[in-house]
Protein backbone atom coordinates (compact mmCIF):
# COMPACT_ATOMS: atom_id res chain seq x y z
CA UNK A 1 141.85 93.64 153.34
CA UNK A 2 144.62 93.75 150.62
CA UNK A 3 143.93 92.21 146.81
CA UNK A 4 146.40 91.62 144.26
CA UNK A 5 143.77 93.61 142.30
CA UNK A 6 144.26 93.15 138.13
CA UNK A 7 142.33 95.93 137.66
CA UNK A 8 139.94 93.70 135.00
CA UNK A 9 136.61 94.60 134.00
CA UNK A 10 134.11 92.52 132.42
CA UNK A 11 133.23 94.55 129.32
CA UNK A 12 129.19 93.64 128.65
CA UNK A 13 129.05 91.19 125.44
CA UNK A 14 126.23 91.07 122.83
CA UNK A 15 124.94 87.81 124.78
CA UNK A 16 123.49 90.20 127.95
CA UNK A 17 119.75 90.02 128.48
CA UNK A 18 118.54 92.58 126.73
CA UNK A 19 115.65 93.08 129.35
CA UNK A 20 118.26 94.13 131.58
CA UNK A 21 118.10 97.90 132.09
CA UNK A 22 121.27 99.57 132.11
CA UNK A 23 120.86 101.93 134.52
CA UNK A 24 120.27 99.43 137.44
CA UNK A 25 123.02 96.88 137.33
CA UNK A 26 124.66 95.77 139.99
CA UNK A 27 128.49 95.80 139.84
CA UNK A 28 129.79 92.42 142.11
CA UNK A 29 133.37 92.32 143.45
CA UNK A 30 134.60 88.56 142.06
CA UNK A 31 137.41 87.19 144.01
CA UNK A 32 139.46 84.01 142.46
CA UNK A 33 142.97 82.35 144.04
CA UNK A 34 145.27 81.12 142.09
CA UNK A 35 144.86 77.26 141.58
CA UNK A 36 145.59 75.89 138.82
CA UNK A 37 144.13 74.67 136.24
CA UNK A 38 140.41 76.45 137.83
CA UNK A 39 141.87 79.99 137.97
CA UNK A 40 145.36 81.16 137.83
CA UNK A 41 147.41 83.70 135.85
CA UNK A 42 149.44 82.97 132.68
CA UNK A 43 151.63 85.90 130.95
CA UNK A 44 149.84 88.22 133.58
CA UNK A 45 146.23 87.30 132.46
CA UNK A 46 143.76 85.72 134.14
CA UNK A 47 142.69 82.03 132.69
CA UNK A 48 141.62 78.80 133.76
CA UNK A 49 138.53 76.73 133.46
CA UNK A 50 135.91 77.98 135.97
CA UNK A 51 137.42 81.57 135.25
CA UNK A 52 136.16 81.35 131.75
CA UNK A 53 132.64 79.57 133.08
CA UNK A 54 132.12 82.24 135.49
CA UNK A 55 133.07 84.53 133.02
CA UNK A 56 130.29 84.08 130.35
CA UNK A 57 127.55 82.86 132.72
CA UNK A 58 128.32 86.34 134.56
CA UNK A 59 128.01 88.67 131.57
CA UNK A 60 124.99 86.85 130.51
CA UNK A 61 123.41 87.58 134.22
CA UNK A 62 123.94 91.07 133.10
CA UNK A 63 126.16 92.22 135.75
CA UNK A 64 129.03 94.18 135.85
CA UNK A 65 132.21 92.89 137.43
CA UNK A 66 135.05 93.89 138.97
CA UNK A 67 137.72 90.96 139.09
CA UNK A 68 140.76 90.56 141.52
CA UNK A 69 143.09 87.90 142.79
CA UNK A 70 143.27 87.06 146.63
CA UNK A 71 146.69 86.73 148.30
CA UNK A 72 145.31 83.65 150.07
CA UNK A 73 142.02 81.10 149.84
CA UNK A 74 140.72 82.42 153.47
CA UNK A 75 141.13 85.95 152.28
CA UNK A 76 139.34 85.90 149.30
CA UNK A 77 136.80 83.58 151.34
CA UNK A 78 136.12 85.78 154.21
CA UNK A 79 135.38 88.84 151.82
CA UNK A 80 132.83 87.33 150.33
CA UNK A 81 131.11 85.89 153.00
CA UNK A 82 131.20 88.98 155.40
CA UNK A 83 130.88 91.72 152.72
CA UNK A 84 127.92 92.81 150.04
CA UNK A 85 127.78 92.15 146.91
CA UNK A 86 130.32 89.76 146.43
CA UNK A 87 131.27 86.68 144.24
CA UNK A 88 134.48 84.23 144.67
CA UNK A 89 135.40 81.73 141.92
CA UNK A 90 136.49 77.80 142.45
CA UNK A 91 134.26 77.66 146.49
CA UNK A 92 133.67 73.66 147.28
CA UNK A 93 130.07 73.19 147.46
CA UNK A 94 129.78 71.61 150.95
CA UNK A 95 127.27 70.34 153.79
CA UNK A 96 128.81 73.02 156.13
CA UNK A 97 128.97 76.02 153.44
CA UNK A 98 125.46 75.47 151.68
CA UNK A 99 123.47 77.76 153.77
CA UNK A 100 126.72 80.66 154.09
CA UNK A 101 126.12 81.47 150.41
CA UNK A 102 123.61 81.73 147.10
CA UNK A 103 125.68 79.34 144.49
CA UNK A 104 125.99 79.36 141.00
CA UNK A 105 127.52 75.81 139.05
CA UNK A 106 128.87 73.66 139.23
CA UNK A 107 131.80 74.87 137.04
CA UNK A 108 134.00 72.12 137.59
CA UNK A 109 134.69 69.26 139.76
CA UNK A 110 137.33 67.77 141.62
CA UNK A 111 138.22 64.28 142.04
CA UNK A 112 140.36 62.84 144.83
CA UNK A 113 141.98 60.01 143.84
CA UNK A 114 144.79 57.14 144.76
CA UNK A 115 147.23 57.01 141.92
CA UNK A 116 150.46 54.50 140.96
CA UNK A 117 153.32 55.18 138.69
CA UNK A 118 153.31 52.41 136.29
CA UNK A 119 150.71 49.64 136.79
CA UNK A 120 149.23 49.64 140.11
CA UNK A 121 148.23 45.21 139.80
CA UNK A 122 144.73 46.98 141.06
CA UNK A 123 141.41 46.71 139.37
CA UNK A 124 139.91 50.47 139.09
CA UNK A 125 137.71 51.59 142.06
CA UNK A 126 139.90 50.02 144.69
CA UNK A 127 137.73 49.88 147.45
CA UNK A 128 138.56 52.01 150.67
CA UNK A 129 139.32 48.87 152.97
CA UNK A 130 141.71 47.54 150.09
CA UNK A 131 143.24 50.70 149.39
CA UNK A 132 144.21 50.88 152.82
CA UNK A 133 146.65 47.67 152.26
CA UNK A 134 148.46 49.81 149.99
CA UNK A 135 151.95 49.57 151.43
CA UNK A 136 152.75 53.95 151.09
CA UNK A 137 150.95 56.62 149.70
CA UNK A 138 152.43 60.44 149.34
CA UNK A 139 150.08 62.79 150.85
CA UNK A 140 150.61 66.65 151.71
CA UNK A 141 150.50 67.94 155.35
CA UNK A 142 147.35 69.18 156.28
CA UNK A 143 145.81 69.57 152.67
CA UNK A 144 142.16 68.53 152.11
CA UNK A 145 143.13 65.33 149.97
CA UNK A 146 145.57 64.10 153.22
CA UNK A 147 142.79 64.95 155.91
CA UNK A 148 139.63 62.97 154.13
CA UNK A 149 142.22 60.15 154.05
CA UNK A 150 142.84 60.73 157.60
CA UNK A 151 139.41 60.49 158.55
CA UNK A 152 138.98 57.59 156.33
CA UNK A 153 141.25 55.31 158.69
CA UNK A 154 144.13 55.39 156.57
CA UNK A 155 147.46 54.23 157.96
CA UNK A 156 149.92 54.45 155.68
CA UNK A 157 150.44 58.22 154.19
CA UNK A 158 154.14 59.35 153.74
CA UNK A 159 153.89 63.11 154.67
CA UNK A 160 155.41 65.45 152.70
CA UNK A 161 155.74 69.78 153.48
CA UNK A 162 154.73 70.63 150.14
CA UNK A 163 153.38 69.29 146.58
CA UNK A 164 156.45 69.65 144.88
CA UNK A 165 158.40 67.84 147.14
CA UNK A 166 155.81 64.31 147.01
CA UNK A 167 155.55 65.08 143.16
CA UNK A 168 159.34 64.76 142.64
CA UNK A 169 159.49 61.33 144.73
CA UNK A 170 156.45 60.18 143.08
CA UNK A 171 157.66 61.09 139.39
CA UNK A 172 161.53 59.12 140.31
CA UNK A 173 160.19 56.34 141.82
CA UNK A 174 161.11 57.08 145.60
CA UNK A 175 157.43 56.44 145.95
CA UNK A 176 155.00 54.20 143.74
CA UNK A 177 151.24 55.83 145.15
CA UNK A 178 150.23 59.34 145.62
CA UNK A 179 146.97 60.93 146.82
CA UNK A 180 146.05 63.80 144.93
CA UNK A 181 143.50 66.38 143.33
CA UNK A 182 143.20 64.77 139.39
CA UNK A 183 143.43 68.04 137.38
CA UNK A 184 145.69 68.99 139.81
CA UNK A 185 148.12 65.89 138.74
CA UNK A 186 147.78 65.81 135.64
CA UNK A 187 148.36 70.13 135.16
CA UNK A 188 151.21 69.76 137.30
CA UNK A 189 153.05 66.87 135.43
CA UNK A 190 154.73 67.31 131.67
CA UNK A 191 152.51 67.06 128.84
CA UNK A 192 151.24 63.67 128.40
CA UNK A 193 153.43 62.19 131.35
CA UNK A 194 149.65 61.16 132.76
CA UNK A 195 148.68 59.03 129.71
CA UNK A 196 151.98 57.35 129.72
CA UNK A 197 152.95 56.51 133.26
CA UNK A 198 150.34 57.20 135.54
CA UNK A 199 146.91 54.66 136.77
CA UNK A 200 144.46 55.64 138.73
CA UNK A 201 143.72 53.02 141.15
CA UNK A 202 140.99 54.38 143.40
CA UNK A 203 138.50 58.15 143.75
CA UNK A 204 137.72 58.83 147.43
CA UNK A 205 136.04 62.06 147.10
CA UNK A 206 134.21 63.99 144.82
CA UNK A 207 134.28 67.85 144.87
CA UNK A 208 132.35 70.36 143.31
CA UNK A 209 133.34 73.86 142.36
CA UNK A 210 130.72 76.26 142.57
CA UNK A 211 130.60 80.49 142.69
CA UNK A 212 129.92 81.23 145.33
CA UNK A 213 127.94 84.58 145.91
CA UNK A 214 127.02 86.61 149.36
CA UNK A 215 123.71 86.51 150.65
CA UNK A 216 122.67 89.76 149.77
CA UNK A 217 123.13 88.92 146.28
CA UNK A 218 120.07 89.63 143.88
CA UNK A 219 118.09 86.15 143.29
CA UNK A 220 117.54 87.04 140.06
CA UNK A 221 120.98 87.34 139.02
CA UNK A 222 122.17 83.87 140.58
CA UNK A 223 119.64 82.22 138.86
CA UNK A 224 120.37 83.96 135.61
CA UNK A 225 124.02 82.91 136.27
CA UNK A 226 123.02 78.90 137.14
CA UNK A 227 120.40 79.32 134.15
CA UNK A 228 124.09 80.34 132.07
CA UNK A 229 125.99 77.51 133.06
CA UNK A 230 123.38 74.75 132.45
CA UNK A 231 122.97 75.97 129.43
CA UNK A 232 126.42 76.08 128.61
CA UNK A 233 126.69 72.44 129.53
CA UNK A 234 124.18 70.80 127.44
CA UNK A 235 125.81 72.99 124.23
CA UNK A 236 129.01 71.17 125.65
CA UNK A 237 130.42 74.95 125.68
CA UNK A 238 131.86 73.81 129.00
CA UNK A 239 134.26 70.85 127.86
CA UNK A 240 135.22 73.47 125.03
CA UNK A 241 136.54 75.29 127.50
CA UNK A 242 137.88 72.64 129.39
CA UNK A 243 139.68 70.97 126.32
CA UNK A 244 141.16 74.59 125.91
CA UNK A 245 143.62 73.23 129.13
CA UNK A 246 143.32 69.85 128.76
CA UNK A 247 142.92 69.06 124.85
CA UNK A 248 142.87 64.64 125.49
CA UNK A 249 140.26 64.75 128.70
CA UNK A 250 137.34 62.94 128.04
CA UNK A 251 133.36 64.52 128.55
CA UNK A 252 133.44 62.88 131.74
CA UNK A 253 135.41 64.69 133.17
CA UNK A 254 133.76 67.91 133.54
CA UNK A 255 130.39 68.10 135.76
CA UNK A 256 126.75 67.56 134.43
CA UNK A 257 123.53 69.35 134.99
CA UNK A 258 122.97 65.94 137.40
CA UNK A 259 125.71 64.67 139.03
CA UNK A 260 125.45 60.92 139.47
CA UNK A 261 127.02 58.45 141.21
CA UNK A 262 127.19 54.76 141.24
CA UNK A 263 129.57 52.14 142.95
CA UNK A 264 131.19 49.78 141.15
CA UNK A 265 129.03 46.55 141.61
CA UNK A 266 128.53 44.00 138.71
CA UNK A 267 126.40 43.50 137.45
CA UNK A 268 124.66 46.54 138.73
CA UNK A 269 127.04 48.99 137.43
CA UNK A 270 131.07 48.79 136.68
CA UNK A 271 133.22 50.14 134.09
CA UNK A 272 135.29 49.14 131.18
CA UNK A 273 138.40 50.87 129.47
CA UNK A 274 140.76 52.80 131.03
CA UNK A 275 141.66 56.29 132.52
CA UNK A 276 140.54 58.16 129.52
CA UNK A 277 138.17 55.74 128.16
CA UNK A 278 136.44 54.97 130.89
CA UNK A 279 132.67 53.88 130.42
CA UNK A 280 129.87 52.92 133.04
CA UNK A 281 127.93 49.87 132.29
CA UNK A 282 125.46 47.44 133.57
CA UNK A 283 121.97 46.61 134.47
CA UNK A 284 121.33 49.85 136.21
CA UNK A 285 123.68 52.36 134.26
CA UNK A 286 121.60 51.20 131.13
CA UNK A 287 118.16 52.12 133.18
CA UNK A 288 119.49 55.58 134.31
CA UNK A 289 120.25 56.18 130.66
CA UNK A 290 117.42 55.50 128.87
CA UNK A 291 115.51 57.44 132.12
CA UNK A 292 117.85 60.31 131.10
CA UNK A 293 117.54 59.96 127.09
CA UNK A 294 113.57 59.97 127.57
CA UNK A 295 114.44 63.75 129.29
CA UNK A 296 116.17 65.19 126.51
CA UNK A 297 119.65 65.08 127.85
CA UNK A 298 122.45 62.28 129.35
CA UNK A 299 124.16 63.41 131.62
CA UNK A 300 127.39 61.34 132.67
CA UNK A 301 127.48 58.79 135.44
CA UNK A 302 130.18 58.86 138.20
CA UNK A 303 131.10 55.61 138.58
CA UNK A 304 133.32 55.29 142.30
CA UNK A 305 133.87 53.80 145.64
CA UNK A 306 130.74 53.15 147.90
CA UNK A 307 131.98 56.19 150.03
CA UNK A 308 131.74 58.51 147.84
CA UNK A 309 129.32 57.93 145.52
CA UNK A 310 126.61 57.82 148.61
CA UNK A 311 127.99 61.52 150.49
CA UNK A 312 127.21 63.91 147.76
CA UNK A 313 123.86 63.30 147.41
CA UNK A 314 123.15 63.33 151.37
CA UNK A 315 123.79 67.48 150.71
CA UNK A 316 124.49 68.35 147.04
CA UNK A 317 121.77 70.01 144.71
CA UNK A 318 121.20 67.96 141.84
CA UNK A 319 122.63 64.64 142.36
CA UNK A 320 121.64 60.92 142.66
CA UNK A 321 122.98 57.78 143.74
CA UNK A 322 122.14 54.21 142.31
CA UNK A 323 121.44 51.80 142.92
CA UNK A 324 120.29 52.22 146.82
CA UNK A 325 118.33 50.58 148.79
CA UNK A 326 115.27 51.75 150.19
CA UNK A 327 115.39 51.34 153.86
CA UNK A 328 113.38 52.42 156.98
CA UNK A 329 117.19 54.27 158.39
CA UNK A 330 117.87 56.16 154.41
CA UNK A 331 113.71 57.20 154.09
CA UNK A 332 114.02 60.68 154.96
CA UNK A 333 117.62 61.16 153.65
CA UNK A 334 116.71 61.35 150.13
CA UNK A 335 113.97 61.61 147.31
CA UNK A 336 113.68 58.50 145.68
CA UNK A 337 112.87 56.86 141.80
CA UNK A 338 112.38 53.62 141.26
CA UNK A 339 112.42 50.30 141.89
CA UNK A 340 115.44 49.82 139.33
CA UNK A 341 116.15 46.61 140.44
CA UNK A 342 115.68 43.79 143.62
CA UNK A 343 117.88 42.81 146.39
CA UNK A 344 116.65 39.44 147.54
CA UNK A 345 119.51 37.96 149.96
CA UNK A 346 119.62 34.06 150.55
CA UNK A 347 121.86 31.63 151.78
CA UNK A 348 123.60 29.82 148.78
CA UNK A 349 125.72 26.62 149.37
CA UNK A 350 127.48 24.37 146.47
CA UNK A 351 125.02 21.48 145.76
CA UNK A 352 127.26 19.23 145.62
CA UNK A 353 128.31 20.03 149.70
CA UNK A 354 125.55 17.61 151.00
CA UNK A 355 123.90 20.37 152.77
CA UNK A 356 120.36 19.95 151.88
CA UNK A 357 118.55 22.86 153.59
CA UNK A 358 118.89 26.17 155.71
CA UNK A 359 115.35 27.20 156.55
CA UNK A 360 116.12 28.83 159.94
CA UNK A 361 118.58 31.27 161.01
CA UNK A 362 119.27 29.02 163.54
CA UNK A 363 120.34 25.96 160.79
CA UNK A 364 122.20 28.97 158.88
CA UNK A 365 124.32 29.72 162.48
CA UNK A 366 125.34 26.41 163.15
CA UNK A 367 127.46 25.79 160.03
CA UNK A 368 131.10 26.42 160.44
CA UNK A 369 131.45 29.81 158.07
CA UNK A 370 129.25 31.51 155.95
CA UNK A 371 131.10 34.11 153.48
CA UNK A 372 129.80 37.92 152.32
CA UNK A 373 131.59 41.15 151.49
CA UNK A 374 132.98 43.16 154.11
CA UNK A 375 130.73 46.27 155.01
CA UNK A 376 127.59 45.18 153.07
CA UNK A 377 124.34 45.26 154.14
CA UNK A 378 124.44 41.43 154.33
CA UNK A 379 127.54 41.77 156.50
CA UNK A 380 125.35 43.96 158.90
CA UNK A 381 122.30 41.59 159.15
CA UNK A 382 124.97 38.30 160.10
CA UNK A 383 126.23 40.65 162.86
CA UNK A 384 123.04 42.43 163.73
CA UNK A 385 121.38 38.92 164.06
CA UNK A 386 124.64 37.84 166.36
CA UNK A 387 126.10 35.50 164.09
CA UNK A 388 129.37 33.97 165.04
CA UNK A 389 130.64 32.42 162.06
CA UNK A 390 131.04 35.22 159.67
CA UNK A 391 133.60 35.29 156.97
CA UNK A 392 133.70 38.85 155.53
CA UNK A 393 137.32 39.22 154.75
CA UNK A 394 136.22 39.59 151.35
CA UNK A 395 136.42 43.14 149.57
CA UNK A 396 134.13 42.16 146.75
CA UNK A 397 131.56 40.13 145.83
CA UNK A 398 133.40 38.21 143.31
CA UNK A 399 136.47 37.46 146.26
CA UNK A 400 133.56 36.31 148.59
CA UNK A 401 131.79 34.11 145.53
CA UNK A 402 135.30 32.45 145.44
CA UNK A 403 135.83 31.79 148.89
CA UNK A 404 132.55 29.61 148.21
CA UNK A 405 133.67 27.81 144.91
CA UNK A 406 137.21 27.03 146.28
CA UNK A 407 135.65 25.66 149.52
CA UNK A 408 136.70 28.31 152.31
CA UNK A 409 133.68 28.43 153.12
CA UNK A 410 130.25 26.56 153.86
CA UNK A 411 127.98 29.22 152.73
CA UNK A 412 127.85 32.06 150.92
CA UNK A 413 125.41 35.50 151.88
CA UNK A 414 124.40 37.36 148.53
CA UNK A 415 121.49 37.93 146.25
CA UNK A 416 120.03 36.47 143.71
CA UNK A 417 121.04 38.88 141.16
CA UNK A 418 124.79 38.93 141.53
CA UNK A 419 124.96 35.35 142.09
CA UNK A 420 123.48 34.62 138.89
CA UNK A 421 125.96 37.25 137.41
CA UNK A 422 128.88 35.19 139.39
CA UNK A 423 127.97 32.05 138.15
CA UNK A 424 127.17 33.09 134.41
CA UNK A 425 130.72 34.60 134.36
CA UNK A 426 132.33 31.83 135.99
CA UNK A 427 131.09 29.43 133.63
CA UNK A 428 128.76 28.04 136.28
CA UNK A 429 125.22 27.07 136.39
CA UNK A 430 122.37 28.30 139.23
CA UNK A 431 122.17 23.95 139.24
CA UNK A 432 125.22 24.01 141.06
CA UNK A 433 124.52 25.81 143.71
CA UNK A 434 122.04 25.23 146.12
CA UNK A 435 119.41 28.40 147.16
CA UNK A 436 118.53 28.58 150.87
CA UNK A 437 116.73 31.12 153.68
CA UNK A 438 116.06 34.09 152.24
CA UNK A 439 116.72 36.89 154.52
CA UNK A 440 116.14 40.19 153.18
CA UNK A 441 114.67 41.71 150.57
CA UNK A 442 114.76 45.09 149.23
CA UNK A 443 114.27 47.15 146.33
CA UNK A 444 117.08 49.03 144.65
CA UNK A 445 115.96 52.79 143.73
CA UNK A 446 117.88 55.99 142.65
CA UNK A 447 118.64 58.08 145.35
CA UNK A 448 117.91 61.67 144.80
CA UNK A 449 119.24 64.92 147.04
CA UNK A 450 116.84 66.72 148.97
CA UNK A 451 117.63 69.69 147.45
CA UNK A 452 117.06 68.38 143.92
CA UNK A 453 114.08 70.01 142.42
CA UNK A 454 110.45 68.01 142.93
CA UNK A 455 109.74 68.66 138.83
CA UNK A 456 113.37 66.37 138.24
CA UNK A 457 112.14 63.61 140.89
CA UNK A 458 108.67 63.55 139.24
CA UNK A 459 109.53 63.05 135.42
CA UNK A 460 112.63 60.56 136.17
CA UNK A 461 109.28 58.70 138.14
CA UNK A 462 107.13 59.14 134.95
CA UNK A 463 109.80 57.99 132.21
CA UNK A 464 110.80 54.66 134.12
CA UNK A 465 106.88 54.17 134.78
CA UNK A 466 106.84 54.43 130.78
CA UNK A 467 109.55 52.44 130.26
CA UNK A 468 107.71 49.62 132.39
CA UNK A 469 104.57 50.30 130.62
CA UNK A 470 105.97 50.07 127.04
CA UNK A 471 108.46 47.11 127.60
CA UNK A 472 111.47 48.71 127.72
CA UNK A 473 112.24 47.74 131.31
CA UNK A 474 111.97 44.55 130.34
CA UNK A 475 113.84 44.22 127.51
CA UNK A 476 116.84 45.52 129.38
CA UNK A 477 116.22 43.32 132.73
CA UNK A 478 116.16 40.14 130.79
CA UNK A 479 119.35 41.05 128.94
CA UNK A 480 120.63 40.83 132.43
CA UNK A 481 118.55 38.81 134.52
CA UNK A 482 116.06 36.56 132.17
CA UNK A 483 113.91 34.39 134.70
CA UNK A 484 114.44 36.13 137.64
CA UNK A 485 111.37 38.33 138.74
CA UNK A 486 111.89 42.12 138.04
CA UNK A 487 111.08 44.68 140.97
């Protein structure tokens, strides 16, 4: 198997363990590709952001290291996981992979997003059904960003043979939308030409970058090396480095020693500012935080589409996804902390529609429409309970609260807690509306991986227990929801 071998050795640094004994390390082979901005050469060195993470967290496992750069991805890929002792940079951390290797990371993330040149007229996370409507979006044949999107349902990708080539179209206005990697965009287009002319509309997938080491690999040293990088994150030495390449990208942007997710659902959680301001707020994000500040360390929340913030933690170490509900089908999927919050669905009509009461789902079938969002749970119980006069051409809660107010529609499917949120913001009161049948209700909980540690599950548990204890629960849910019950 041939290398474009560089011939670079990690010279030991005055960080190694000095319990290490010299005379037993191990020397790993660590294979990179070039993809910029993670690892790639520039005036014939090797740089790039996980290169540099993977470079300190490796000299302070106290190994030695012999470096080189793989003609392709599979190459480099296939070395490592068929020969010994053996380490390749920038591997996606995936369902499929997690068992074919010992990881280290994650040193950086990847973020697979819809983007427009110039304003998109979209509100930031499109959701997958609406992006869908988009009228043409340049992908790349057979690249990973093109196939999720592919698998997604999507219709209408322009295919292009290479990067350059949809880049080019995108940049002169051939084409308004492109799919594509985040860093990846924004290293690939001229300095700045992001902040000026590009929106992100939607994020379909989240990726994680992760080294990725063979099996035979030494415990010890992996966890030396993941010991390294979390480390390295809470002294923010990681956005150092990542500033080195991209000097205007916000913390965010780089990966936690958590990775959470959340979907963008007011009151719950949403965001406010822009593609480099970007902030997560709500009822819940406010929770999470003060769960995290109570550990000693906040680490960012992802705030996405439905779709992706629930996949990463159904395999991904370390990771959470809020708020969730609790259900008999998602038990065994997850760890979970909580309750963070209620989901208590009713029937809600406008009092001033003459309909007086809905105790039965049979009352509740016979009116002529009844709105909720398309793909919620509530969606699922109308058609799981054989309703016939669903109206769920709504994409958000706020379209299907409006189909209500402007009289589309009889009655309206949602909880208690966003329709008080709807109403406040509309300028409405809970008096105009009239509450019917409830029909479900859940609690809301964060969602933890499996693979997350039991110690992180149990003091999340204790610190919202003490926030209920010492009134701090409260204090935020009646900034939100003051005389509604809390979970």
């Amino acid at each position: 198997m041939t290398f474009l071998l560089l011939s670079l050795l990690f010279a030991l640094s005055s960080c190694e363990n000095n319990n290490v004994d010299d005379t037993a390390k191990t020397t790993i082979q660590v294979t990179g590709i070039q993809f910029t901005p993670n690892c790639y050469t520039d005036s014939g060195k090797v740089v790039g952001i996980d290169f540099d993470i993977a470079n300190t967290a490796l000299l302070q496992a106290g190994v030695n290291v012999d470096f080189s750069l793989a003609n392709s991805s599979e190459e480099g890929y296939n070395a490592t996981l068929n020969g010994k002792n053996r380490a390749m940079l920038t591997v996606v951390y995936s369902a499929d992979r997690k068992d074919l290797f010992k990881w280290a990371g994650p040193t950086s993330q990847g973020m697979y997003g819809i983007f427009s040149h110039g304003p998109s007229g979209y509100t930031y996370p499109l959701s997958i059904e609406a992006s869908k409507e988009i009228e043409a979006i340049a992908v790349v044949r057979n690249w990973l960003e093109t196939k999720t999107l592919e698998d997604l349902g999507f219709h209408n990708l322009v295919y292009y043979d290479t990067y350059e080539a949809a880049l080019a179209d995108f940049t002169n206005g051939t084409i308004q939308f492109i799919a594509s990697d985040f860093f990846h965009l924004v290293s690939a287009l001229p300095k700045k030409y992001f902040l000026r002319n590009v929106t992100t509309v939607t994020r379909y997938q989240t990726v994680y970058y992760y080294i990725a080491f063979s099996k035979d690999v030494d415990d010890a040293i992996v966890s030396k090396c993941q010991s390294a990088i979390e480390t390295m994150i809470k002294e923010k030495s990681t956005v150092a480095i990542m500033r080195q390449y991209f000097p205007l990208m916000p913390d965010e942007y780089i990966p936690g020693t958590l990775q959470l997710f959340t979907e963008s659902t007011p009151p719950f959680s949403y965001g406010i500012g822009d593609d480099t301001t970007w902030t997560a707020v709500g009822s819940s994000v406010e929770i999470v935080n003060e769960i995290q500040r109570r550990t000693g360390y906040i680490n960012k929340i992802n705030l996405t589409t439905w779709t992706d913030a629930y996949t990463p933690p159904q395999y991904l170490p370390n990771s959470a996804v809020f708020t969730t509900d609790r259900t008999a089908e998602r038990e065994n999927k997850f760890q979970w902390v909580g309750p963070i919050s209620s989901d208590r669905a009713f029937f809600y009509t406008l009092a001033s529609s003459g309909i007086d009461t809905i105790k039965t789902l049979a009352q509740a079938k016979s009116l002529l429409s009844i709105a909720t969002p398309k793909e919620w749970f509530t969606d699922d119980f109308l058609r799981n309970n054989n309703f016939t006069n669903i109206v769920s051409t709504a994409v958000t809660s706020q379209e299907a609260y409006d189909q209500l107010i402007n009289g589309e529609v009889q009655a309206l499917l949602m909880t208690d807690l966003q329709m008080k949120w709807l109403a406040d913001e509309s300028g409405l009161s809970m008096s105009d509306f009239t509450q019917h049948l409830k029909v479900m209700d859940n609690d809301g909980y964060i969602a933890f991986s499996l693979n997350t540690p039991a110690s992180v599950i149990q003091q999340w548990q204790r610190n919202l227990d003490a926030m209920k204890a010492d009134g701090t629960f409260e204090t935020i849910w009646n900034k939100w929801y003051e005389g509604i019950p809390m979970p």
